[in-house]
PDB file of N, CA and C in Angstrom:
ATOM      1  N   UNK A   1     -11.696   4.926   8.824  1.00  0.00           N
ATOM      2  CA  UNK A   1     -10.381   4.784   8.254  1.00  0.00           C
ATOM      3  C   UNK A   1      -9.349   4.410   9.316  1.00  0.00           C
ATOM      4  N   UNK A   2      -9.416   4.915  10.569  1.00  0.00           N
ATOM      5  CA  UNK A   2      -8.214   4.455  11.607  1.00  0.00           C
ATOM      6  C   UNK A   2      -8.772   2.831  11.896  1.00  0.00           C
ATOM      7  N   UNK A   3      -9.638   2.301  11.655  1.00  0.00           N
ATOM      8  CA  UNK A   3      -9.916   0.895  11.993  1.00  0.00           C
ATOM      9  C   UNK A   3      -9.039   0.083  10.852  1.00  0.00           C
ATOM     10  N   UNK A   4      -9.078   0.709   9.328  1.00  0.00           N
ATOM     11  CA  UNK A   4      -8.552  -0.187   8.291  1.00  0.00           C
ATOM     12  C   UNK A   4      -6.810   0.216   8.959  1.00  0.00           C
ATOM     13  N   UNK A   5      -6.509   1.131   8.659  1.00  0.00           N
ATOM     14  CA  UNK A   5      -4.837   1.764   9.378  1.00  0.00           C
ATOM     15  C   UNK A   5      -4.298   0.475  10.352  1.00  0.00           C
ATOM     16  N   UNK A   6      -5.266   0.835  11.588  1.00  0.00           N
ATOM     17  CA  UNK A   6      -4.721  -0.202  12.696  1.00  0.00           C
ATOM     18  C   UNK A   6      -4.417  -1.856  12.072  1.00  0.00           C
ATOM     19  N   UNK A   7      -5.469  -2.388  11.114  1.00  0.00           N
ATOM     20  CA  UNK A   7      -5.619  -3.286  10.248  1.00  0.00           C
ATOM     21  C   UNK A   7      -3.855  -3.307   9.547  1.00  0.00           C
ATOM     22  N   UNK A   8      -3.905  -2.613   9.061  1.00  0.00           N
ATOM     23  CA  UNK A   8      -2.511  -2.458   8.083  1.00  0.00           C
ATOM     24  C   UNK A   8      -1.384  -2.495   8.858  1.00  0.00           C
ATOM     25  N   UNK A   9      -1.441  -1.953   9.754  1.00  0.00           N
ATOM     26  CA  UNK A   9      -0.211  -2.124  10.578  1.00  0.00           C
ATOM     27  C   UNK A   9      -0.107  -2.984  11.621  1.00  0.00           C
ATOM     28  N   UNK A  10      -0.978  -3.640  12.419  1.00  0.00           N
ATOM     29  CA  UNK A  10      -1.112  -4.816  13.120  1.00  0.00           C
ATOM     30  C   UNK A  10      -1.740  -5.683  12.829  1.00  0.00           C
ATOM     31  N   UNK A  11      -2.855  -6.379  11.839  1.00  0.00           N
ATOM     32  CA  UNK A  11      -2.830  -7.644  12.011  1.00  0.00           C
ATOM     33  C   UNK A  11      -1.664  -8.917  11.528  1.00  0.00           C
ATOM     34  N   UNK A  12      -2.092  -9.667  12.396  1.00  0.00           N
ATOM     35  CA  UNK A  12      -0.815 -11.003  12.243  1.00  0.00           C
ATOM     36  C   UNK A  12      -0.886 -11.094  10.623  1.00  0.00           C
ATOM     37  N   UNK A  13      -1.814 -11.208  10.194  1.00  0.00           N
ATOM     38  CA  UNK A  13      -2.118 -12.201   8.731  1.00  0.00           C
ATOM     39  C   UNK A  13      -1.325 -10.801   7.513  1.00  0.00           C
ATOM     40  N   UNK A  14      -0.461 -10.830   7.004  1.00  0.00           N
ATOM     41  CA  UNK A  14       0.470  -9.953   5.742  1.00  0.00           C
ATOM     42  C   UNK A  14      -0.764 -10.061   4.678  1.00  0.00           C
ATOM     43  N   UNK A  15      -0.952 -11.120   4.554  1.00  0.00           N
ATOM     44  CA  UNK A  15      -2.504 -10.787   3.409  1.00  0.00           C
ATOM     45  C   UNK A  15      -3.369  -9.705   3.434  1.00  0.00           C
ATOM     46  N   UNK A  16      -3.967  -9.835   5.146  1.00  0.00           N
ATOM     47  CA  UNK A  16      -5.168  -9.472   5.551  1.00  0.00           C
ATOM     48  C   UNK A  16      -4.277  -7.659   5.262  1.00  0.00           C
ATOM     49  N   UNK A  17      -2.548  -7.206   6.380  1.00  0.00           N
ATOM     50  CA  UNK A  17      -2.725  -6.178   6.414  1.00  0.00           C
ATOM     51  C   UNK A  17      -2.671  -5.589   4.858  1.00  0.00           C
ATOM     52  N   UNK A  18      -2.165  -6.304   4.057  1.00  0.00           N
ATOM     53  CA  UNK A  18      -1.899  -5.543   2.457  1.00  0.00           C
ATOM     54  C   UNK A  18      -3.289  -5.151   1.528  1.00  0.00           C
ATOM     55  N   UNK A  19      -4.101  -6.190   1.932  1.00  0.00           N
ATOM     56  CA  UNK A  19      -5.574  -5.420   1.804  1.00  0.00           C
ATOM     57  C   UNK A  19      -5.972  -4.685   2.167  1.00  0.00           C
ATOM     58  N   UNK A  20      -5.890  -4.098   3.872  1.00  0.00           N
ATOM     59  CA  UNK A  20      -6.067  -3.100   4.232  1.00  0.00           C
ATOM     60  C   UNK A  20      -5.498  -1.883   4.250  1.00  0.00           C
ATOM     61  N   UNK A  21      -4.435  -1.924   3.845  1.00  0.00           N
ATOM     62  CA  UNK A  21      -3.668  -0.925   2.835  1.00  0.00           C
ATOM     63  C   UNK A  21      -4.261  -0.394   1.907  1.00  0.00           C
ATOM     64  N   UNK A  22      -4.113  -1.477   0.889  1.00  0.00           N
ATOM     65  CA  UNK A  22      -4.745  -0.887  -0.459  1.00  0.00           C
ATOM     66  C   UNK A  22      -6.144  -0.142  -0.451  1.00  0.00           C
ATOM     67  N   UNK A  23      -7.146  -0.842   0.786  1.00  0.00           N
ATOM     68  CA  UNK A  23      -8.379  -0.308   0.939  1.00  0.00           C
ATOM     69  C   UNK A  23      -8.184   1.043   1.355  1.00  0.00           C
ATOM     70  N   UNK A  24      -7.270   1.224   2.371  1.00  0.00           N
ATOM     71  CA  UNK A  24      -7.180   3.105   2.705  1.00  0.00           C
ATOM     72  C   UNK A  24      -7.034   3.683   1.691  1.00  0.00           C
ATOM     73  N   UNK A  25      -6.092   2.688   1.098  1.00  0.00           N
ATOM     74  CA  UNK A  25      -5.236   3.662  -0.323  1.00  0.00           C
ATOM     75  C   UNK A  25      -5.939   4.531  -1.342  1.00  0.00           C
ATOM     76  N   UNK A  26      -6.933   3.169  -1.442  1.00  0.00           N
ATOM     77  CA  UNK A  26      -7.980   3.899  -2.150  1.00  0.00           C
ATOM     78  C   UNK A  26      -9.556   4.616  -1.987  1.00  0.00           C
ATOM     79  N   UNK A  27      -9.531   4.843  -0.598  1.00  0.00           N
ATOM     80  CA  UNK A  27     -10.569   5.390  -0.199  1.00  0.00           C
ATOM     81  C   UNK A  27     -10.290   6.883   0.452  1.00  0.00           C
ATOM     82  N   UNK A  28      -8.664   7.154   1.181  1.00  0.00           N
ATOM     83  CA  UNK A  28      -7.867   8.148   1.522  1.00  0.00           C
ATOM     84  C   UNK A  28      -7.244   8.955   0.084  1.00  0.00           C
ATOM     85  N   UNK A  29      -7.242   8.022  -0.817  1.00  0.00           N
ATOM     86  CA  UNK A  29      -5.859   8.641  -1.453  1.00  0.00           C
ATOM     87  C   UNK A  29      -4.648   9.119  -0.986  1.00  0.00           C
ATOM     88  N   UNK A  30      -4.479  10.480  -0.991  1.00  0.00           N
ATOM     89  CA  UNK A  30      -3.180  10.673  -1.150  1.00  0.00           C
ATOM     90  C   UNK A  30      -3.155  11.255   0.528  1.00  0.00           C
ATOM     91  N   UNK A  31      -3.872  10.957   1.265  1.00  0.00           N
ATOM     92  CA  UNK A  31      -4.000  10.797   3.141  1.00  0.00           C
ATOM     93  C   UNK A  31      -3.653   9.748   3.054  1.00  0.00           C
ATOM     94  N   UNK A  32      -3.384   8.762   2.510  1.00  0.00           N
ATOM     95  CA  UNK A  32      -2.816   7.522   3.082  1.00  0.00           C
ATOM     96  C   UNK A  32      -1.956   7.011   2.539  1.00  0.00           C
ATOM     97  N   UNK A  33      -0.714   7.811   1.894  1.00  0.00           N
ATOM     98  CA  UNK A  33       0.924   7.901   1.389  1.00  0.00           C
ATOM     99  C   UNK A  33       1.515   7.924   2.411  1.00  0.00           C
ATOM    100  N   UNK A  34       1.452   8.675   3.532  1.00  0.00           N
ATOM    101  CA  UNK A  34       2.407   8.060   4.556  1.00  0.00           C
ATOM    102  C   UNK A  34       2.660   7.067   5.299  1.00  0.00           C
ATOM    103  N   UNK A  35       1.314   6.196   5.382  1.00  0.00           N
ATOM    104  CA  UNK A  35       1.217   4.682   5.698  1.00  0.00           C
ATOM    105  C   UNK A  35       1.665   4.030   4.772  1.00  0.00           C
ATOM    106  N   UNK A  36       0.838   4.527   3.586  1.00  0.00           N
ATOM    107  CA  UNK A  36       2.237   3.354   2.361  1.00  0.00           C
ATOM    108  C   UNK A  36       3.258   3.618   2.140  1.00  0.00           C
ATOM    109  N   UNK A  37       4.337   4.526   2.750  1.00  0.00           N
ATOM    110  CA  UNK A  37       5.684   4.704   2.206  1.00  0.00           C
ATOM    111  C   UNK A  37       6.174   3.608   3.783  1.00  0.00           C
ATOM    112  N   UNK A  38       5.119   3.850   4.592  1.00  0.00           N
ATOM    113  CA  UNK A  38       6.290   3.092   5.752  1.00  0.00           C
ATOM    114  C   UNK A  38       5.569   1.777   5.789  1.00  0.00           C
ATOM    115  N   UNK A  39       4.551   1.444   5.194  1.00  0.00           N
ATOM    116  CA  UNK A  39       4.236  -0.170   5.056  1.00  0.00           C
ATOM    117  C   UNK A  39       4.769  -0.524   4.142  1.00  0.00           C
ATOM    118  N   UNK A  40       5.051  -0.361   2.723  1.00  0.00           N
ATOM    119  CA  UNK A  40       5.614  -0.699   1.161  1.00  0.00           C
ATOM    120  C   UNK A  40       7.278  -1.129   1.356  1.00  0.00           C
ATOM    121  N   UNK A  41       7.577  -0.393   1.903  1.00  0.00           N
ATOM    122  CA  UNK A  41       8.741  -0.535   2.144  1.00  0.00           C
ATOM    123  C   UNK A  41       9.888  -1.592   2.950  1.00  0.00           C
ATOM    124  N   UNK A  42       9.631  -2.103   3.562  1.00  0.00           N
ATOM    125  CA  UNK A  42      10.597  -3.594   3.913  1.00  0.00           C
ATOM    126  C   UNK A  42       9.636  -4.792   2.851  1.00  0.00           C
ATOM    127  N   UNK A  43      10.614  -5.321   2.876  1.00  0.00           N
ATOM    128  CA  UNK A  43      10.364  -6.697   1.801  1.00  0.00           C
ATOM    129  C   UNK A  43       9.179  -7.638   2.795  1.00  0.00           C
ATOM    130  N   UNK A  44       8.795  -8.117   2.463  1.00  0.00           N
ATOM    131  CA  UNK A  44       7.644  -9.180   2.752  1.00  0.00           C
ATOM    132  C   UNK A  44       7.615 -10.457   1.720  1.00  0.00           C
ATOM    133  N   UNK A  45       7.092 -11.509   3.185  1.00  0.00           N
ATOM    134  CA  UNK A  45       7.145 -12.519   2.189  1.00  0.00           C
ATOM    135  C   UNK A  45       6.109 -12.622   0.443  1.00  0.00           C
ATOM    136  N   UNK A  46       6.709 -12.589  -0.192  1.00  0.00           N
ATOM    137  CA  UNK A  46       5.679 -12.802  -1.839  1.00  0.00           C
ATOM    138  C   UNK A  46       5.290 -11.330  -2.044  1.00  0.00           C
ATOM    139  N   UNK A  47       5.706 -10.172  -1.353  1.00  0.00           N
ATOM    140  CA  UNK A  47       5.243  -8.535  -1.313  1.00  0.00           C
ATOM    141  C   UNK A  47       3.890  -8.750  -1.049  1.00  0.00           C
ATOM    142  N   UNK A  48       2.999  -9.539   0.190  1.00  0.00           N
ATOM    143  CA  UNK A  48       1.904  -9.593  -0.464  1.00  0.00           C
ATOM    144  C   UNK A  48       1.313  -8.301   0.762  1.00  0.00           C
ATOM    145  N   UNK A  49       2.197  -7.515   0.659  1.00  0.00           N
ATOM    146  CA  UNK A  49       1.825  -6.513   1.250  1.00  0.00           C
ATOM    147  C   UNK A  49       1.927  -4.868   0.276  1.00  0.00           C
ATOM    148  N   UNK A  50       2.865  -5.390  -0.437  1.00  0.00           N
ATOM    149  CA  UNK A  50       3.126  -4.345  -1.694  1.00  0.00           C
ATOM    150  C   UNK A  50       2.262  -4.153  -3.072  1.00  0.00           C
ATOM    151  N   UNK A  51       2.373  -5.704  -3.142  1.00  0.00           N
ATOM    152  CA  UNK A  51       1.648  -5.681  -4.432  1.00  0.00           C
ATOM    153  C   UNK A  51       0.365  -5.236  -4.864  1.00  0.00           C
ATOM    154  N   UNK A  52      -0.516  -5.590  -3.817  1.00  0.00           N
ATOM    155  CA  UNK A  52      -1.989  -4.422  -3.312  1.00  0.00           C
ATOM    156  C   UNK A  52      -1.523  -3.346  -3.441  1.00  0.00           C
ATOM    157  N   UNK A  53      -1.213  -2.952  -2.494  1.00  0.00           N
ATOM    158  CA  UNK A  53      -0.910  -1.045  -2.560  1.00  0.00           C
ATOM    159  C   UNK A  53      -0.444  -0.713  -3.986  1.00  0.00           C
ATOM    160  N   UNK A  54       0.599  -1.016  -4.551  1.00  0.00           N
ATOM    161  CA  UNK A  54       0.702  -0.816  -5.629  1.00  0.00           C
ATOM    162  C   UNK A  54      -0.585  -0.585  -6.624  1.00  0.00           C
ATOM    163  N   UNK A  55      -1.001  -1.860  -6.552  1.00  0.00           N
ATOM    164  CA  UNK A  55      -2.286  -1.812  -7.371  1.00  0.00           C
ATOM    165  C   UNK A  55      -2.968  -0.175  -6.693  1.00  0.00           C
ATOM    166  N   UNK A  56      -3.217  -0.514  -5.312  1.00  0.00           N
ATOM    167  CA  UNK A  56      -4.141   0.551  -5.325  1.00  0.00           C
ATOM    168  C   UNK A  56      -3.549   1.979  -5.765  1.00  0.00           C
ATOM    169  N   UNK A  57      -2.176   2.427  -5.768  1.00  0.00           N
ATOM    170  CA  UNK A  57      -1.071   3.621  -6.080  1.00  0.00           C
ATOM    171  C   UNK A  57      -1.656   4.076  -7.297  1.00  0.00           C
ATOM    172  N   UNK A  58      -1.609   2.804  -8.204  1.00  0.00           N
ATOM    173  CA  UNK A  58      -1.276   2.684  -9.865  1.00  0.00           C
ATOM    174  C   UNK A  58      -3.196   3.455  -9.824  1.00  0.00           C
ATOM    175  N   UNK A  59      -4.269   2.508  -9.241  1.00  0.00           N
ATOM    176  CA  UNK A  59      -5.559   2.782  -9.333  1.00  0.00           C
ATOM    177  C   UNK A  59      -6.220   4.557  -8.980  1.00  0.00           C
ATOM    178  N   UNK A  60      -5.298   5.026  -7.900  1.00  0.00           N
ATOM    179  CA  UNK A  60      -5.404   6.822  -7.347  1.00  0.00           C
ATOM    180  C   UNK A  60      -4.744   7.469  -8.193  1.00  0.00           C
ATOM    181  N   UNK A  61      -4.011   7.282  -9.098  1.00  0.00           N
ATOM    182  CA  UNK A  61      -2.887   8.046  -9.925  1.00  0.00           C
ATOM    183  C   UNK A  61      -2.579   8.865  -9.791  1.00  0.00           C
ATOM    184  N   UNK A  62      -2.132   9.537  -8.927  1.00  0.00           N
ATOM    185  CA  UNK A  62      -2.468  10.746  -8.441  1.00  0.00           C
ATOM    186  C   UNK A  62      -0.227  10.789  -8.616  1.00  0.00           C
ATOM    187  N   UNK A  63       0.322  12.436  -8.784  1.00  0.00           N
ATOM    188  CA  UNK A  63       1.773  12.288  -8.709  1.00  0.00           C
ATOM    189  C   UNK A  63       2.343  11.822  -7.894  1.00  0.00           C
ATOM    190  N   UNK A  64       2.126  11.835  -6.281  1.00  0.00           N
ATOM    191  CA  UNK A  64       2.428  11.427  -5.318  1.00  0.00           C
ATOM    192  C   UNK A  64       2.543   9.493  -5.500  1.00  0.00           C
ATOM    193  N   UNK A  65       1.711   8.746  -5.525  1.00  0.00           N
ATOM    194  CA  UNK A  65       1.008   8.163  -6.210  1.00  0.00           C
ATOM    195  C   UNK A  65       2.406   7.476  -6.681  1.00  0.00           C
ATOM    196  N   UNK A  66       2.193   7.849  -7.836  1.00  0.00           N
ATOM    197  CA  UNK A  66       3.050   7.577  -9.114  1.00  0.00           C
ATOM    198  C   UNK A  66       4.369   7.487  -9.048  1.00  0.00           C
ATOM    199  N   UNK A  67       4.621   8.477  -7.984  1.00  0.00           N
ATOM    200  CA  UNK A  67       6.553   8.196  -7.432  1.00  0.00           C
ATOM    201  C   UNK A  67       6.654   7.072  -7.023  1.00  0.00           C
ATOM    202  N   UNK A  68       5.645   6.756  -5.753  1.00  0.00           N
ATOM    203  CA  UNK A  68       5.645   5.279  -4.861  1.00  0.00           C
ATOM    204  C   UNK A  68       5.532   4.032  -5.717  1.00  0.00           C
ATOM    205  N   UNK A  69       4.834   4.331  -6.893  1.00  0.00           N
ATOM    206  CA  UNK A  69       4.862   3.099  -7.990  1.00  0.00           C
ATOM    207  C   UNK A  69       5.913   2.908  -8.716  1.00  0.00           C
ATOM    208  N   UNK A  70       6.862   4.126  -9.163  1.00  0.00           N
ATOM    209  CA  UNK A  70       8.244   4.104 -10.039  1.00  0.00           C
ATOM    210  C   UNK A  70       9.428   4.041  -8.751  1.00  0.00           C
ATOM    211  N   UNK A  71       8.812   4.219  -7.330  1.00  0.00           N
ATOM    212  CA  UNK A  71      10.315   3.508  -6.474  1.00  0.00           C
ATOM    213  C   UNK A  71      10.024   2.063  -5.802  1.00  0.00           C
ATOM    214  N   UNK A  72       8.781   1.705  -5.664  1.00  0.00           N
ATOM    215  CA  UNK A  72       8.492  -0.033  -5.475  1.00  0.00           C
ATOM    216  C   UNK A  72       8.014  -0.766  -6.114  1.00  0.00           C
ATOM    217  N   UNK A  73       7.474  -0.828  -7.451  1.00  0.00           N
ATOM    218  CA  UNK A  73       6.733  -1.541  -8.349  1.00  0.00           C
ATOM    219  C   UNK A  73       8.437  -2.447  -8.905  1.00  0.00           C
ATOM    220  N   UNK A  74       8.069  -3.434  -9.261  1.00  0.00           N
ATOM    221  CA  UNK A  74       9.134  -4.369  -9.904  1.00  0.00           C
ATOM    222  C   UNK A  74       9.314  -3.779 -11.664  1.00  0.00           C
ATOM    223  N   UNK A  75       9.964  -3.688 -12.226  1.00  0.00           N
ATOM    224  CA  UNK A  75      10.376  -3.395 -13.684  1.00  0.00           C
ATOM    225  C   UNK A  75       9.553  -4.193 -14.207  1.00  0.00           C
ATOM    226  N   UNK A  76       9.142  -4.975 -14.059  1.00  0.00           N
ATOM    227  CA  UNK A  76       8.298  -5.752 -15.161  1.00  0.00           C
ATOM    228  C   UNK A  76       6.602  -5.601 -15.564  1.00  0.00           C
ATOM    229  N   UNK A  77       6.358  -4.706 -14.496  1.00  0.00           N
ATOM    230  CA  UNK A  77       4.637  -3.879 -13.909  1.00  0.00           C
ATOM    231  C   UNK A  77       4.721  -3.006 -15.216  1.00  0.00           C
TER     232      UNK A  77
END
């Protein structure tokens, strides 16, 4: 799991880290809310760093979870 982490927070490619997000997301669960509250959070180009995690948020459902999806998910999700 610290190999996908390092992934999420340093590689160059926003694709590559938002996959590796979502992959902690959903293999940590709710151990890996504090990486997604401080990765989710600044805007990115196309969210394509959000929109994964999200998915993976929405996929753990967990309450914790579920806040991070009702304070970054777009109204239209």
């Amino acid at each position: 799991m610290v190999r996908l982490r390092n992934v999420a927070r340093l590689d160059p490619s926003l694709i590559v880290r938002g996959a590796a997000l979502a992959s902690d997301i959903l293999l940590e669960k709710d151990a890996a809310l504090p990486l997604a509250r401080q990765l989710i959070a600044p805007e990115t180009w196309r969210s394509v760093i959000r929109k994964p995690a999200i998915a993976a948020l929405q996929a753990i459902d967990t309450p914790e979870a579920r806040k991070l999806v009702q304070q970054y998910a777009p109204a239209s999700q």
